[in-house]
N, C-alpha and C. Protein backbone atom coordinates (compact mmCIF):
# COMPACT_ATOMS: atom_id res chain seq x y z
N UNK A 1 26.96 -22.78 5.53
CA UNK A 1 26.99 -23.08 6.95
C UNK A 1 28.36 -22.82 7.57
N UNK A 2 29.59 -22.44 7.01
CA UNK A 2 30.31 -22.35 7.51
C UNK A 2 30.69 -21.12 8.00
N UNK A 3 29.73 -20.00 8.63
CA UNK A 3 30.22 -19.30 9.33
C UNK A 3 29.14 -18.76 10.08
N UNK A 4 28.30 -19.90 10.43
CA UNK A 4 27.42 -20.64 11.86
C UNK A 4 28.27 -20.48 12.86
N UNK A 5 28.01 -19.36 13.99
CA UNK A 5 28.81 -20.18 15.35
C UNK A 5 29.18 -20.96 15.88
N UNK A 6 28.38 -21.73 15.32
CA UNK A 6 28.18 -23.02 15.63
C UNK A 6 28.57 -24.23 14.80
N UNK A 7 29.05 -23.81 14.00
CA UNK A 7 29.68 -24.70 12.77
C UNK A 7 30.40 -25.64 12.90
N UNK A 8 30.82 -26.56 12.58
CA UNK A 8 32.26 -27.38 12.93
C UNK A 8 33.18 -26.97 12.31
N UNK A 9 33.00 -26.67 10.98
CA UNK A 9 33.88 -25.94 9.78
C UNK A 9 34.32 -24.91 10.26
N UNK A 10 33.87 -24.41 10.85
CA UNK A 10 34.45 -22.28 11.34
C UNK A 10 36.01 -23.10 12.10
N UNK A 11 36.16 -23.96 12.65
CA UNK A 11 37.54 -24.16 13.13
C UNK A 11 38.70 -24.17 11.65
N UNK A 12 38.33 -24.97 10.84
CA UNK A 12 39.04 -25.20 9.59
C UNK A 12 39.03 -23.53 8.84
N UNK A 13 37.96 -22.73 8.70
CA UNK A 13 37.91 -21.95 8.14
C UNK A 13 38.23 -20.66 8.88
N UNK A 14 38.75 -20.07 9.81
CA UNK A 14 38.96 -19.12 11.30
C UNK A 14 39.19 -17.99 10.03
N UNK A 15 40.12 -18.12 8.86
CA UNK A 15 40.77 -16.77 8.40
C UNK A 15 39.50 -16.37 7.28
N UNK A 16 38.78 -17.18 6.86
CA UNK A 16 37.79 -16.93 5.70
C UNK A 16 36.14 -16.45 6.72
N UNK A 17 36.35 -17.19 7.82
CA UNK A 17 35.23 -16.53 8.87
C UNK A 17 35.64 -15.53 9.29
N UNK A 18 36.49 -14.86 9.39
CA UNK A 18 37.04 -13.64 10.27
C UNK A 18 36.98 -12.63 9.05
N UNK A 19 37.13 -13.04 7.84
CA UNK A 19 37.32 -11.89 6.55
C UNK A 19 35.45 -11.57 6.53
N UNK A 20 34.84 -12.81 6.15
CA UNK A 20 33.20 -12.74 6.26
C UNK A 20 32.89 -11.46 7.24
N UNK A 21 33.25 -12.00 8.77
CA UNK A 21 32.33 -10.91 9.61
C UNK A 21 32.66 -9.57 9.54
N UNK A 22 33.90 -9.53 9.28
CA UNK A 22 34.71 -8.13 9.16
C UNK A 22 33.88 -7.37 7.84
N UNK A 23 33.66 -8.11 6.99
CA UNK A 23 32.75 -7.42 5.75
C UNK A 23 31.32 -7.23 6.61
N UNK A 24 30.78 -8.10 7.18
CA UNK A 24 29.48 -7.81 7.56
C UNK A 24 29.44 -6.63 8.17
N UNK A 25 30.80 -6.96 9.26
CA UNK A 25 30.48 -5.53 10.31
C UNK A 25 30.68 -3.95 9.31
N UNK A 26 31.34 -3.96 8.16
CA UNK A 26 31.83 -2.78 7.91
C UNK A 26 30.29 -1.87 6.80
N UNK A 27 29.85 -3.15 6.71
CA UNK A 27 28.66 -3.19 5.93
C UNK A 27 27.46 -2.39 6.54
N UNK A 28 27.69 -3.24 7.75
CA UNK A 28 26.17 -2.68 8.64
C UNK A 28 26.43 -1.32 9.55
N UNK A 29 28.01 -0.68 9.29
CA UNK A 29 28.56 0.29 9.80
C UNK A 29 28.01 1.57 9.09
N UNK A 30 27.44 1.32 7.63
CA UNK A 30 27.49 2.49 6.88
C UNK A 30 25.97 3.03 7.01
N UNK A 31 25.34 4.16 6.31
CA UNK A 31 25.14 4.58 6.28
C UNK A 31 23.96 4.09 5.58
N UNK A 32 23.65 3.03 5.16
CA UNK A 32 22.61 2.34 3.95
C UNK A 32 21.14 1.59 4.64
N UNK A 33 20.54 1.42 3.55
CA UNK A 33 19.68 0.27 3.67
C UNK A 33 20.29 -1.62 4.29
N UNK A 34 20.13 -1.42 5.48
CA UNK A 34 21.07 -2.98 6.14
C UNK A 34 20.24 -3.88 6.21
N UNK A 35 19.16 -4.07 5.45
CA UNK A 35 18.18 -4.86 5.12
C UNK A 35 18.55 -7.04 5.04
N UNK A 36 19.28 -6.09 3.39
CA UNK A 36 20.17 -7.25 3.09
C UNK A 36 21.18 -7.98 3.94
N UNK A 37 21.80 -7.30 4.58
CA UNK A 37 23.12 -7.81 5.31
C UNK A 37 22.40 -8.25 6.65
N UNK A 38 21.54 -8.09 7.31
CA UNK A 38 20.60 -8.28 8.46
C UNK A 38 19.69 -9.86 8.01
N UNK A 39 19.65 -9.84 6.54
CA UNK A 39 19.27 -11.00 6.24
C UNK A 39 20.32 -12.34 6.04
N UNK A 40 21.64 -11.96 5.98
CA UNK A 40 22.78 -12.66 5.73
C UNK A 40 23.11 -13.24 7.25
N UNK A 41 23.01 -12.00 8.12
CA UNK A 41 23.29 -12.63 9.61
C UNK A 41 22.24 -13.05 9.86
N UNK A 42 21.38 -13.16 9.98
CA UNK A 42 19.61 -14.34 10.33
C UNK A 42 20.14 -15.46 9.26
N UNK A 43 20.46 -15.40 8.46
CA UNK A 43 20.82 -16.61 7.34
C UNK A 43 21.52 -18.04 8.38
N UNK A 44 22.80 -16.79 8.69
CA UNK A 44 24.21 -18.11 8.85
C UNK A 44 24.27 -17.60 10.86
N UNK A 45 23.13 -17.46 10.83
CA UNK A 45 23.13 -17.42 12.79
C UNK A 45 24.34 -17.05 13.40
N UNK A 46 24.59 -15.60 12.56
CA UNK A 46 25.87 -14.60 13.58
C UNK A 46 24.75 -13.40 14.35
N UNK A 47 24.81 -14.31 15.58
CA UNK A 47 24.03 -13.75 16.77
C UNK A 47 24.56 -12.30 17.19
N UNK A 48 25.87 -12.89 17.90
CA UNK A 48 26.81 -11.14 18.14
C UNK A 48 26.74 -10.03 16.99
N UNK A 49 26.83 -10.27 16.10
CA UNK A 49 26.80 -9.25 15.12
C UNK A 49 25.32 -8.90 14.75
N UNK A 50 24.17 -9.93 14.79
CA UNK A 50 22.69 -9.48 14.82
C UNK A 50 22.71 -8.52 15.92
N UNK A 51 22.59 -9.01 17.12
CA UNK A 51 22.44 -8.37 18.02
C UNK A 51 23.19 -6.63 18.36
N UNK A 52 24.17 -6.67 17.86
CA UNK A 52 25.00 -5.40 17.88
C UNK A 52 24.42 -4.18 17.60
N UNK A 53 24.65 -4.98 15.85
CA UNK A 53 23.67 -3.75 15.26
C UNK A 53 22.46 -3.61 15.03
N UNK A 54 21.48 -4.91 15.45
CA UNK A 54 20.25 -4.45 15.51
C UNK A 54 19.98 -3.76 16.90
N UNK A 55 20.06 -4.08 17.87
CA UNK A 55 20.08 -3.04 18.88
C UNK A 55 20.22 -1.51 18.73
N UNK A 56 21.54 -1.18 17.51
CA UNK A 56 21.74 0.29 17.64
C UNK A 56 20.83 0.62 16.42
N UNK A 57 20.16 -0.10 15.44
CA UNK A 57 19.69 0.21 14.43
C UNK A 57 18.20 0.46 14.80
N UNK A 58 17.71 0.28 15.98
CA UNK A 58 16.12 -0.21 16.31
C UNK A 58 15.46 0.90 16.43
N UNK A 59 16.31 2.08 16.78
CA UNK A 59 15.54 3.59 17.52
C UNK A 59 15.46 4.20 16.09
N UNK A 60 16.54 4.17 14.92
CA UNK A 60 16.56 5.17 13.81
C UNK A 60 15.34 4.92 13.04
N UNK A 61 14.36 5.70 13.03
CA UNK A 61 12.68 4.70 12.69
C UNK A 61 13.37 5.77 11.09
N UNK A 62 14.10 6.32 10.73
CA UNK A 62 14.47 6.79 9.41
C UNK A 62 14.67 5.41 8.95
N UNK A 63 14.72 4.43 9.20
CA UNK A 63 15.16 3.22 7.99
C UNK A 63 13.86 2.93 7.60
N UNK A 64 14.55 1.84 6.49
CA UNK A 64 13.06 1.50 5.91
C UNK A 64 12.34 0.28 6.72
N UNK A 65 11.29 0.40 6.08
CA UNK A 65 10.37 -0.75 6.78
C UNK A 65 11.11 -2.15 6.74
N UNK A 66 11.67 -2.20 5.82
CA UNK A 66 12.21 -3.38 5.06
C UNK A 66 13.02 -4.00 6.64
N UNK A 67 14.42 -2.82 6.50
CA UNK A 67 15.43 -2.77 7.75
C UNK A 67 14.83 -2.84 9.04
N UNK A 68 13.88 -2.48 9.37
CA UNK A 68 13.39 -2.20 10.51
C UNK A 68 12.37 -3.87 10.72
N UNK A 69 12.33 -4.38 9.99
CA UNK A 69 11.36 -5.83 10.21
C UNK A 69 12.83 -6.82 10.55
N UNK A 70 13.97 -6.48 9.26
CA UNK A 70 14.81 -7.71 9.93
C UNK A 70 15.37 -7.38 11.14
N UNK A 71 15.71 -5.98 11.88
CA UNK A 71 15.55 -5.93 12.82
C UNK A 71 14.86 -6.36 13.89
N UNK A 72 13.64 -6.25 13.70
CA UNK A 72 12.79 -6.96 14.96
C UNK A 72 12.99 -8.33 14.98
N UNK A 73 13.42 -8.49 13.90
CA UNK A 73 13.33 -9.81 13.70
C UNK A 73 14.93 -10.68 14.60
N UNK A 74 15.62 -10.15 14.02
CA UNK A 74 17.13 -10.48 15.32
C UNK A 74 16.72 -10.05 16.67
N UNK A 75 16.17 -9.03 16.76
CA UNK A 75 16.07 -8.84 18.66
C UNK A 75 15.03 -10.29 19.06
N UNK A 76 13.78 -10.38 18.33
CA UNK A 76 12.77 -11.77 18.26
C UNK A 76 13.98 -13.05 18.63
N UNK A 77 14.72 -13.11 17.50
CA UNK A 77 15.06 -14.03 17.76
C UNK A 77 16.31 -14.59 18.74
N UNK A 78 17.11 -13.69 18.42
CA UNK A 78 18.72 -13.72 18.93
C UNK A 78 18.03 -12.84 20.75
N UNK A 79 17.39 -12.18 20.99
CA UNK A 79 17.51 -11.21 21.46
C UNK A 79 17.05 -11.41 23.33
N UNK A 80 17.26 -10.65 24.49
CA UNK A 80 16.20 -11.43 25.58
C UNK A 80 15.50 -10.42 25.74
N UNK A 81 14.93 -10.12 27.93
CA UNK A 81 14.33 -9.66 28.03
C UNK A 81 14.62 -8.18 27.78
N UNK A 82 15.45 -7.74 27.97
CA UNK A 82 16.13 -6.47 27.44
C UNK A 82 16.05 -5.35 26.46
N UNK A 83 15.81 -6.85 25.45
CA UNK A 83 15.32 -6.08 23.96
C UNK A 83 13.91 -5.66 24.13
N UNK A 84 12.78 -6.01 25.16
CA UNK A 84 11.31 -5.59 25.27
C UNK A 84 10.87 -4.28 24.53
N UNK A 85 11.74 -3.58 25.45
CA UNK A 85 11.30 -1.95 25.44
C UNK A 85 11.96 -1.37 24.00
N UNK A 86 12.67 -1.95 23.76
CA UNK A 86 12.95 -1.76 22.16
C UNK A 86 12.19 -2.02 21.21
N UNK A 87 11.46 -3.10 21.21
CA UNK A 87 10.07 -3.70 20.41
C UNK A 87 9.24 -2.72 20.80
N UNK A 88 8.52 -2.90 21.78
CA UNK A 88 7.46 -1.99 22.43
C UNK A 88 7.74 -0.32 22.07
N UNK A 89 9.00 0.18 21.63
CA UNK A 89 9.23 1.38 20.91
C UNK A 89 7.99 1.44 19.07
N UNK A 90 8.28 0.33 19.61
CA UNK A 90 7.83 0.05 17.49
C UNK A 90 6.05 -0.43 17.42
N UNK A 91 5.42 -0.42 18.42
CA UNK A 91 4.15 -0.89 18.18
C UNK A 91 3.43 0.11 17.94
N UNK A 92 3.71 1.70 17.39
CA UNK A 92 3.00 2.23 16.91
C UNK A 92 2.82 2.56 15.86
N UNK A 93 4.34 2.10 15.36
CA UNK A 93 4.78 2.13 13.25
C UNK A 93 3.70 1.41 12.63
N UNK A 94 2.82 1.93 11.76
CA UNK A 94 1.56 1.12 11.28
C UNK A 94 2.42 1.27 9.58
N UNK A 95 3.96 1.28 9.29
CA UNK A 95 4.44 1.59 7.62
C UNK A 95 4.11 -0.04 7.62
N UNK A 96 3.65 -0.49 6.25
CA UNK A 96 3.37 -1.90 5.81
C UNK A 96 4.57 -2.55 5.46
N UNK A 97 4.95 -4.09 5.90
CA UNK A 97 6.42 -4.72 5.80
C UNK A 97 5.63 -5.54 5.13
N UNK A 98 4.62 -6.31 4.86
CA UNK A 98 4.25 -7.20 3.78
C UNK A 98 2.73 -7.11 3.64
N UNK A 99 2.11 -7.24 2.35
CA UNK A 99 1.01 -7.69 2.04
C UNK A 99 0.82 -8.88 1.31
N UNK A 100 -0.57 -10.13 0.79
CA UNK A 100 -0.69 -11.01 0.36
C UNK A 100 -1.89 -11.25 0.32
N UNK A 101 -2.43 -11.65 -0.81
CA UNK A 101 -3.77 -12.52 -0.66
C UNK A 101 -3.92 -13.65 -0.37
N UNK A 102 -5.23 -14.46 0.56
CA UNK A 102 -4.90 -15.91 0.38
C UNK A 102 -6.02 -16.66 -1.04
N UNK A 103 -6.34 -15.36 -1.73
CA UNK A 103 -7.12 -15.64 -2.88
C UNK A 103 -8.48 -15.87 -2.85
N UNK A 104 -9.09 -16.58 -3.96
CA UNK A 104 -10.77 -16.98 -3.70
C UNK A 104 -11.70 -15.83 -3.12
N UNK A 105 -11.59 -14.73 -3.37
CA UNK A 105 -12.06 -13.65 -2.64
C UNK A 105 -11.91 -13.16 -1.44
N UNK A 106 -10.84 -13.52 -0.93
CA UNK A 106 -10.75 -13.64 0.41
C UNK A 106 -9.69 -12.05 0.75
N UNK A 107 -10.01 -11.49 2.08
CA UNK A 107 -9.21 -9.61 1.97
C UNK A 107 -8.21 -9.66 1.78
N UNK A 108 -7.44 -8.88 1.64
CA UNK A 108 -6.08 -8.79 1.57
C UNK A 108 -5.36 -8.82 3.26
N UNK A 109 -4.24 -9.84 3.29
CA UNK A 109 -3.56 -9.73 4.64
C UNK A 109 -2.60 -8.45 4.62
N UNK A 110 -2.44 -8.08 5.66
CA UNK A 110 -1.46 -6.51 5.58
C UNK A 110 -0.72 -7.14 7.04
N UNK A 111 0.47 -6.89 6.81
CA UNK A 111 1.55 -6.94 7.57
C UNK A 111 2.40 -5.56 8.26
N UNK A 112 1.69 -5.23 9.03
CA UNK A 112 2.51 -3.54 10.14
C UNK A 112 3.46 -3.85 10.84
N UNK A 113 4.33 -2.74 10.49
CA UNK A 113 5.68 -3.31 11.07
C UNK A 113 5.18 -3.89 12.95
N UNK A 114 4.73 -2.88 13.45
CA UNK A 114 4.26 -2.99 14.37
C UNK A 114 3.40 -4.40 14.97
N UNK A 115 3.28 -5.08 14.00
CA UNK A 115 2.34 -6.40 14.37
C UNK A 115 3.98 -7.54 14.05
N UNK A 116 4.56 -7.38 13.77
CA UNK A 116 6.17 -7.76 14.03
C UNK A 116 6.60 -7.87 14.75
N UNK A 117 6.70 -6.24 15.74
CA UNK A 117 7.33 -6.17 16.75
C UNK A 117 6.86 -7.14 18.02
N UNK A 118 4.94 -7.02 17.58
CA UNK A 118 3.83 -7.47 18.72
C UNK A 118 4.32 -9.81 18.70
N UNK A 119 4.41 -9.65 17.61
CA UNK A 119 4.60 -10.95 17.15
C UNK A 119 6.05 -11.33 18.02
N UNK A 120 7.33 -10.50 18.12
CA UNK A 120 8.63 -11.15 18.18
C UNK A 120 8.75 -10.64 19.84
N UNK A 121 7.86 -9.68 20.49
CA UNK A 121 7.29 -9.37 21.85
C UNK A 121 6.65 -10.64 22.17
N UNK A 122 5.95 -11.23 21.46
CA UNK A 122 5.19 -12.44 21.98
C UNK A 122 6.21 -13.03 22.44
N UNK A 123 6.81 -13.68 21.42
CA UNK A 123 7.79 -14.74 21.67
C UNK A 123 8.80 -14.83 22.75
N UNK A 124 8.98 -13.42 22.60
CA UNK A 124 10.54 -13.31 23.67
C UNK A 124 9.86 -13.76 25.31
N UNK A 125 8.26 -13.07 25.49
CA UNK A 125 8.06 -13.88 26.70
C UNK A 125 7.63 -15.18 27.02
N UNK A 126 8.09 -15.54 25.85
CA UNK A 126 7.31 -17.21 25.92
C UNK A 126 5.94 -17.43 25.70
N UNK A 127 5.28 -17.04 25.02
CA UNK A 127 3.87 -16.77 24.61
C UNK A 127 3.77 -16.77 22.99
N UNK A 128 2.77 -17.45 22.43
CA UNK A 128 2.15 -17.79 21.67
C UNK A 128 1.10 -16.66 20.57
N UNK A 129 1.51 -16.01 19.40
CA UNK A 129 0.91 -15.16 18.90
C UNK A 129 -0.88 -15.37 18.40
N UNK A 130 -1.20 -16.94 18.96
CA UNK A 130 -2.67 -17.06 18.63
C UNK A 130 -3.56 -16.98 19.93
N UNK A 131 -2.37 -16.68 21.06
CA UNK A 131 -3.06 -16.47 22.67
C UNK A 131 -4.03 -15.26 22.33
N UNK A 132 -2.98 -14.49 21.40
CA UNK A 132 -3.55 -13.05 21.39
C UNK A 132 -4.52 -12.60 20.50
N UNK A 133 -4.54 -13.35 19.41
CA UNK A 133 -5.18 -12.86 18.12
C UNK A 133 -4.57 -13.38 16.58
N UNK A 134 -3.79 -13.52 16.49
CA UNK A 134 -2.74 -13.83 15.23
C UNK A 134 -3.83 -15.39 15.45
N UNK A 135 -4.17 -14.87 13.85
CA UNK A 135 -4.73 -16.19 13.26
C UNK A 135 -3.90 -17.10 12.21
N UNK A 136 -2.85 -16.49 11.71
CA UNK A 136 -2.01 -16.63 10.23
C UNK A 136 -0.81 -16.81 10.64
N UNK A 137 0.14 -16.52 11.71
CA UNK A 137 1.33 -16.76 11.89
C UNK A 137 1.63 -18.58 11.97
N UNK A 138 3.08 -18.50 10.91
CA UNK A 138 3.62 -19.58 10.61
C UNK A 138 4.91 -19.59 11.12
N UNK A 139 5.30 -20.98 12.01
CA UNK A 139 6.20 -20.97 12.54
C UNK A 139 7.42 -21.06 10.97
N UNK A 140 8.59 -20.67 11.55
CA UNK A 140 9.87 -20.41 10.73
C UNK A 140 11.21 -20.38 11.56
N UNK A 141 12.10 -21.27 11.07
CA UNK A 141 13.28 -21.67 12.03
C UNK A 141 14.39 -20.02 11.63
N UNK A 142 14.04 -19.87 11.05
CA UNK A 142 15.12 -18.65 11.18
C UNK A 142 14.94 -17.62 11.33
N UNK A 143 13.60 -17.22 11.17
CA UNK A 143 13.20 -15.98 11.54
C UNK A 143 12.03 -16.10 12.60
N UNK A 144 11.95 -17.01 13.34
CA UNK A 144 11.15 -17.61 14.14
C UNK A 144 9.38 -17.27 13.75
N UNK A 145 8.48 -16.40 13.32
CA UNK A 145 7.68 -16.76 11.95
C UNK A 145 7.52 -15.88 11.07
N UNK A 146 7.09 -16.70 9.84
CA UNK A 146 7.41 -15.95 8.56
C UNK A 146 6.99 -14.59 8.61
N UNK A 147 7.60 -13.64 7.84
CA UNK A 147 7.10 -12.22 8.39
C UNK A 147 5.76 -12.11 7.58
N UNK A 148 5.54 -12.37 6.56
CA UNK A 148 4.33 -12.02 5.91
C UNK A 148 2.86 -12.36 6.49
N UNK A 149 3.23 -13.85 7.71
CA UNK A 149 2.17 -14.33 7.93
C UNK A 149 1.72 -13.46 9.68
N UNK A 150 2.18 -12.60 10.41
CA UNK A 150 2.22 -12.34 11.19
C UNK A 150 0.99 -10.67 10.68
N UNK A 151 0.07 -10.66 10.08
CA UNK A 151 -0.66 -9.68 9.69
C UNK A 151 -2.43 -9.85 10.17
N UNK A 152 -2.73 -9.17 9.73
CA UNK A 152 -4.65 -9.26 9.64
C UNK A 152 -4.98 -8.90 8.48
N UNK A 153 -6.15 -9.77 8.35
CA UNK A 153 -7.30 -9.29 7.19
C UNK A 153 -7.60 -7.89 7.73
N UNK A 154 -8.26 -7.23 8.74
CA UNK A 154 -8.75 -6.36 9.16
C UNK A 154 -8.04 -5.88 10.16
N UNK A 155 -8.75 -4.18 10.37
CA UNK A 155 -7.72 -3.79 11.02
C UNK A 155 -8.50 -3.50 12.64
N UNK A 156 -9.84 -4.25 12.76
CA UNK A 156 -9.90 -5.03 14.00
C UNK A 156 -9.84 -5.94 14.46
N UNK A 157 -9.84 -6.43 14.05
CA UNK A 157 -8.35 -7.86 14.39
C UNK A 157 -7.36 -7.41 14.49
N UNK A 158 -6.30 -6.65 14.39
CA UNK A 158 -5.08 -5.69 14.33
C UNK A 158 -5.20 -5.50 15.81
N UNK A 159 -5.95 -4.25 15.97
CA UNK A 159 -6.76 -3.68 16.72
C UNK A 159 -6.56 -4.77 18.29
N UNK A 160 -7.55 -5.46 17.96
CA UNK A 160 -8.11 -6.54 19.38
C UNK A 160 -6.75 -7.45 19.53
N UNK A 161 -5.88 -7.75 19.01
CA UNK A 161 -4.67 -8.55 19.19
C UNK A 161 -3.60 -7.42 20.13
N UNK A 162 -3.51 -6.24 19.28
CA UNK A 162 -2.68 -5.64 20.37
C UNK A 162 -3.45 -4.96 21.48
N UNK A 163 -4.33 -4.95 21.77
CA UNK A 163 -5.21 -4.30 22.83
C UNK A 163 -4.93 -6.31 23.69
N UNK A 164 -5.28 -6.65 23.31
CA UNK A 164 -5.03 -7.91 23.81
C UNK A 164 -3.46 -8.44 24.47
N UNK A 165 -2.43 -7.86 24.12
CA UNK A 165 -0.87 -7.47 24.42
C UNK A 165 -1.26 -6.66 25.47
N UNK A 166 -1.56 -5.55 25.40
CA UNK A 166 -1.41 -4.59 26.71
C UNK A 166 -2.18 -5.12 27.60
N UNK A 167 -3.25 -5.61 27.58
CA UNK A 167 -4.26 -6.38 28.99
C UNK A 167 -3.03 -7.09 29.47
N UNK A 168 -2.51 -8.02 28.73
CA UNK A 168 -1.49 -9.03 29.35
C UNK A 168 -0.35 -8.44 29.82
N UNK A 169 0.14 -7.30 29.12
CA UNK A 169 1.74 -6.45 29.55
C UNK A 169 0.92 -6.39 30.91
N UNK A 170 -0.57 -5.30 30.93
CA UNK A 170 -0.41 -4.57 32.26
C UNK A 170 -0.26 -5.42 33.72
N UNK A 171 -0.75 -7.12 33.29
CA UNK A 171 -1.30 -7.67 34.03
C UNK A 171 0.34 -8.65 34.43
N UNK A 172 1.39 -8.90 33.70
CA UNK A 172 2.46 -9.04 33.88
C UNK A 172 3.68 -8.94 33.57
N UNK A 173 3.78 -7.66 32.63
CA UNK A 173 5.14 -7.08 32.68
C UNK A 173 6.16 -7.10 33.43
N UNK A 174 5.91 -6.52 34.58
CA UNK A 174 6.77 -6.15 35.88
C UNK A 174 7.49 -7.58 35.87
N UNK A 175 7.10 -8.85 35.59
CA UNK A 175 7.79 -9.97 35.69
C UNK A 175 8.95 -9.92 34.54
N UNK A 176 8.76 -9.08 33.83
CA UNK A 176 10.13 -9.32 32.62
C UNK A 176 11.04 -7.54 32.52
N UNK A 177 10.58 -6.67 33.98
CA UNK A 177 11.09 -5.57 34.39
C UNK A 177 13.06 -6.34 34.84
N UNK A 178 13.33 -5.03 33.89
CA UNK A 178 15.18 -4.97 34.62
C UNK A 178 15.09 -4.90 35.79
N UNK A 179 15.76 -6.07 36.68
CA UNK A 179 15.94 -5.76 37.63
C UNK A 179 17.71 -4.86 37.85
């Protein structure tokens, strides 16, 4: 916890927090999989530095699925209305960020990056991912919900949840338009 923005400790610790972010930033500077380090800043809630580079990281759809979920996942969380059209870039990536069974014969859940983006789009307007369709999403304090649970058994349910997003974009977007 001590290099929480919000920390009380970050006053005591200023030279060991300042070495931390300086590694983060030089980290998420390169050229790699920023998967991991995207999970370190969602960890210890370094917002400015989520936000930085997930913003510039959001368009390169060359990353992996992996990178590209904790991404959505900082604009979701850290992120406002701004970040929209950045999400809404990503609702057509159908690459899989998680699968799971809930067992007993029951289908397999599949997790699209794209049902991520639809999921952390929900949120940012203040809306609820079971308004739409999301039967499985679990709330989660740090990644606001778990990524695995934000999927469908089927891929009409998939389907009718984001068709269910655009009825609502068309019907009030313009309210979360840059002015």
């Amino acid at each position: 916890q001590v290099f929480r923005n919000d920390s009380p400790e970050l006053k005591a610790n200023q030279q060991l927090n300042r070495m931390f972010r300086h590694y983060l930033e030089h980290v998420l500077s390169l050229e790699t999989d920023r998967s991991l380090i995207l999970y370190v800043v969602l960890e210890h809630e370094i917002k400015d530095i989520a936000l930085q580079h997930s913003r510039r990281i959001v368009a390169d759809t060359s990353q992996s699925s992996g990178t590209l979920d904790r991404v959505v996942t900082c604009l979701g969380r850290f992120g406002d209305k701004s970040d929209i059209p950045k999400l809404q870039a990503l609702l057509q990536d159908e690459r899989i960020t998680n699968s799971w069974s809930r067992g007993q014969g029951k289908p397999l859940v599949r997790t699209q990056l794209r049902d991520r983006a639809l999921a952390m789009l929900i949120h940012l307007v203040g809306k609820q991912p079971a308004d739409f369709g999301f039967e499985l999403t679990v709330a989660a304090e740090k990644v606001v919900f778990q990524p695995y649970s934000c999927g469908f058994e089927t891929d009409e349910q998939r389907e009718q949840a984001h068709k269910n997003w655009r009825k609502w974009w068309d019907e009030n977007g313009d309210r979360f338009a840059e002015k």
